[in-house]
Protein backbone atom coordinates (compact mmCIF):
# COMPACT_ATOMS: atom_id res chain seq x y z
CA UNK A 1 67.59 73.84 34.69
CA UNK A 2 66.63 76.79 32.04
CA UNK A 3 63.77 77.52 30.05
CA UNK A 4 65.67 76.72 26.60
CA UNK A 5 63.42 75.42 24.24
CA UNK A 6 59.75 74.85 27.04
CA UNK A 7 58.11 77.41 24.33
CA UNK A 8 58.51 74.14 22.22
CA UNK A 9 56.96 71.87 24.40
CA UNK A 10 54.21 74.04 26.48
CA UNK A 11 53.28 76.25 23.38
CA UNK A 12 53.92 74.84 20.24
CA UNK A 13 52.86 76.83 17.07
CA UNK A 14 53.33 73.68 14.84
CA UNK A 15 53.72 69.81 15.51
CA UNK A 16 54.65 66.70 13.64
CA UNK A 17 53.40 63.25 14.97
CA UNK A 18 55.89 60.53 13.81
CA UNK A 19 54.17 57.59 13.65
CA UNK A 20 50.33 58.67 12.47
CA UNK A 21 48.59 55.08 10.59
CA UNK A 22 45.41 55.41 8.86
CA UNK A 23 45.33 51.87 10.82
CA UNK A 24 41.89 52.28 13.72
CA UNK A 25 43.68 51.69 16.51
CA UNK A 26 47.16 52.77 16.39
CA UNK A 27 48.41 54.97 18.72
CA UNK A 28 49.90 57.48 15.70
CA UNK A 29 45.94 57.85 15.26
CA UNK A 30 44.70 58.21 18.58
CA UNK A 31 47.19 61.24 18.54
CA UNK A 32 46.03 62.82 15.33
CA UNK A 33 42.46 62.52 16.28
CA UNK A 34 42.64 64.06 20.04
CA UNK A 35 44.99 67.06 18.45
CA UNK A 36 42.32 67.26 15.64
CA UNK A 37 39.04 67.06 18.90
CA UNK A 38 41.16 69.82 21.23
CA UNK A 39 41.62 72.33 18.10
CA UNK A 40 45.36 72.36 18.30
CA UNK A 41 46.04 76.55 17.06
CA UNK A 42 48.91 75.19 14.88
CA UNK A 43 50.10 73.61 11.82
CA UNK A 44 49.93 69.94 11.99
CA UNK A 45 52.50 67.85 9.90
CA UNK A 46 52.47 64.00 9.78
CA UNK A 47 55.17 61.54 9.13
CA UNK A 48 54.27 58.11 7.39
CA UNK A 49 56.61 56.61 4.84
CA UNK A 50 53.68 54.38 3.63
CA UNK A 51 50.93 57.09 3.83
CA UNK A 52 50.83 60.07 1.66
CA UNK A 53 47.61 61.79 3.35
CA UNK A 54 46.36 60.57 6.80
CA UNK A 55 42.67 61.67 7.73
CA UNK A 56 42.73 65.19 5.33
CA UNK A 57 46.45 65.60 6.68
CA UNK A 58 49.42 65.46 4.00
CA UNK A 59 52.35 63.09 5.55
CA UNK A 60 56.07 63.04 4.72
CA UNK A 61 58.31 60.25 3.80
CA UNK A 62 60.82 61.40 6.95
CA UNK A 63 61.46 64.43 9.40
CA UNK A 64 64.33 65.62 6.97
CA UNK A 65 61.31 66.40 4.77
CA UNK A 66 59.15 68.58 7.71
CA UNK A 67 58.90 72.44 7.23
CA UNK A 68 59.93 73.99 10.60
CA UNK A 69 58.23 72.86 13.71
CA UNK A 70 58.42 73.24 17.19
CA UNK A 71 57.47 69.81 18.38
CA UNK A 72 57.87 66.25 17.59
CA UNK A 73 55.43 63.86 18.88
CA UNK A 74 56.91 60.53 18.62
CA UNK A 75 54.32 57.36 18.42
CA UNK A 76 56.64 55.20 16.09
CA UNK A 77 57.97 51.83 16.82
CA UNK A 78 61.25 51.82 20.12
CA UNK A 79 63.77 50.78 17.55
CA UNK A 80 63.00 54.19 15.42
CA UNK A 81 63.05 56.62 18.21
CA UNK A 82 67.00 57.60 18.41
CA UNK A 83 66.75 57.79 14.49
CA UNK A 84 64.24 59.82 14.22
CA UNK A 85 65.07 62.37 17.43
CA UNK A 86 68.55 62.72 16.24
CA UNK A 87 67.40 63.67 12.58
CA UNK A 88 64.55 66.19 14.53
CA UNK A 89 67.45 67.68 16.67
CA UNK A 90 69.68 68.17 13.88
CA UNK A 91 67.00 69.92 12.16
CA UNK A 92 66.68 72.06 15.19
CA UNK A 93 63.46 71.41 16.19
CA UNK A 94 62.88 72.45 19.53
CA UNK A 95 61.09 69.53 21.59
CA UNK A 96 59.49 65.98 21.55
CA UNK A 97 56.80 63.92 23.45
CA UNK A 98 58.03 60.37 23.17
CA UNK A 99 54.79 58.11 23.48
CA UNK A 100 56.30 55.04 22.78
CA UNK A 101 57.09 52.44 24.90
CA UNK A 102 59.65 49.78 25.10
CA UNK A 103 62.85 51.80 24.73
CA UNK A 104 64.13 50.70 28.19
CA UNK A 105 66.20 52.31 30.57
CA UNK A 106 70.19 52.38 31.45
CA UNK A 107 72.75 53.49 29.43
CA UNK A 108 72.85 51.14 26.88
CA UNK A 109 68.78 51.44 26.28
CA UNK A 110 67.52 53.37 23.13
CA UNK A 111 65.91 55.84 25.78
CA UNK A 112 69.85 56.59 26.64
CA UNK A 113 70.46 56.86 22.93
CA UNK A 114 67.10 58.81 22.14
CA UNK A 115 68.42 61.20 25.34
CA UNK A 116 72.07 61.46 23.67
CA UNK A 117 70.45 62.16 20.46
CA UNK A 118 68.80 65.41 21.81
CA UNK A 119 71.69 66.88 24.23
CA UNK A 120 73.61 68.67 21.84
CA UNK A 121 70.80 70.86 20.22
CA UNK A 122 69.00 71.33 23.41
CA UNK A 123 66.13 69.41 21.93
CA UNK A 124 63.54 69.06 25.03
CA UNK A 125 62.58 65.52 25.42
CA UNK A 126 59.02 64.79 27.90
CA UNK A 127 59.02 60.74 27.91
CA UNK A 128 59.45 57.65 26.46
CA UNK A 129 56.52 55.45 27.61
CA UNK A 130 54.59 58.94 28.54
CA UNK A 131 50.76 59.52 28.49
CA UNK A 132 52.02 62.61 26.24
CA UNK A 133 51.21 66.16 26.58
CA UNK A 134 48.05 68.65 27.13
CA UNK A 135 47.93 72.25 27.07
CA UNK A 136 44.40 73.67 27.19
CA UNK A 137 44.77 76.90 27.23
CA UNK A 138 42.50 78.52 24.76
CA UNK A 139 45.51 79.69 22.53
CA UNK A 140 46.70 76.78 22.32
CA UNK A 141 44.33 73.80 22.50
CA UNK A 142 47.02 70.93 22.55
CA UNK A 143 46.26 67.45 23.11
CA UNK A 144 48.85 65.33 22.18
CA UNK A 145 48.19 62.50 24.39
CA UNK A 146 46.07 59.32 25.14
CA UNK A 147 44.12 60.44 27.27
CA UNK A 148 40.12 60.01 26.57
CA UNK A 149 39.12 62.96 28.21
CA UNK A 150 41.27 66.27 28.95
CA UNK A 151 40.35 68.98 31.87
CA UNK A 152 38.35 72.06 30.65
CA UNK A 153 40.37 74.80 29.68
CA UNK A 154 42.30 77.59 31.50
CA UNK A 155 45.29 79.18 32.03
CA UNK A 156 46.86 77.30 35.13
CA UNK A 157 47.15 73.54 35.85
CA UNK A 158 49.48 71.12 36.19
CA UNK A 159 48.91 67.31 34.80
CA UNK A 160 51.65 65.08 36.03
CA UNK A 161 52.33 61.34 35.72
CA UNK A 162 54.42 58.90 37.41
């Protein structure tokens, strides 16, 4: 395996979260808020077709309409998530952290066809169904996960789940 495109993922300078709701509990939210608590270094870009501004944040109709970005995170519904990865690959950006769940597995599931979506750009895909991703270290400051409470920041760790 090469290192193609891990910049993306471990070290993004920008991020889009697919999927943000001005709706309490939504997981889109839950996302926006941790990045927003952990002090993510980046540019943060939202996609809502129903949502022009989420919490302070402008939000785009679709990823077509993103400026460049290194990472997707994906918190929209299963039946979205090949859509919207192939129209993120094809825009060449470099990685995505599929939170959603329910895209199955096999190669007829939409994980298969979010997967197939991503192979020919070398888009970087951590998920579906994934906890999501955290980076503390103190350039960075990425939390683009669910989790309530993130280890204190450093320069080497390792977070895995299974």
């Amino acid at each position: 395996m090469s290192t193609h495109r891990l910049d993306c993922l471990l070290s993004p300078r920008s991020l889009a979260v697919v999927g943000a709701s001005p709706r309490e509990h939504s997981v889109g939210r839950k996302i926006l808020r941790n990045l927003k608590a952990a002090g993510f270094r980046g540019a943060i870009h939202l996609v809502n077709p129903h949502h022009p501004e989420i919490e302070g944040f402008k939000s785009v109709k679709d990823v077509a309409a993103l400026p460049p970005t290194d990472l997707l995170v994906v918190a929209s519904p299963a039946a979205t998530v090949p859509g919207v990865i192939a129209a993120a690959a094809a825009k060449g950006i470099g990685a995505a952290v599929i939170i959603t769940a329910g895209l199955g597995q096999g190669p007829d599931s939409i994980a298969a066809a979010s997967e197939a979506a991503a192979r020919p750009h070398g888009m970087r895909l951590l998920g579906p169904n994934c906890l999501g991703m955290v980076n503390t270290d103190p350039d960075v400051r990425l939390n683009a996960s669910l989790a309530p409470m993130v280890p204190g920041g450093g320069r080497v760790g390792f977070f895995a789940q299974s």
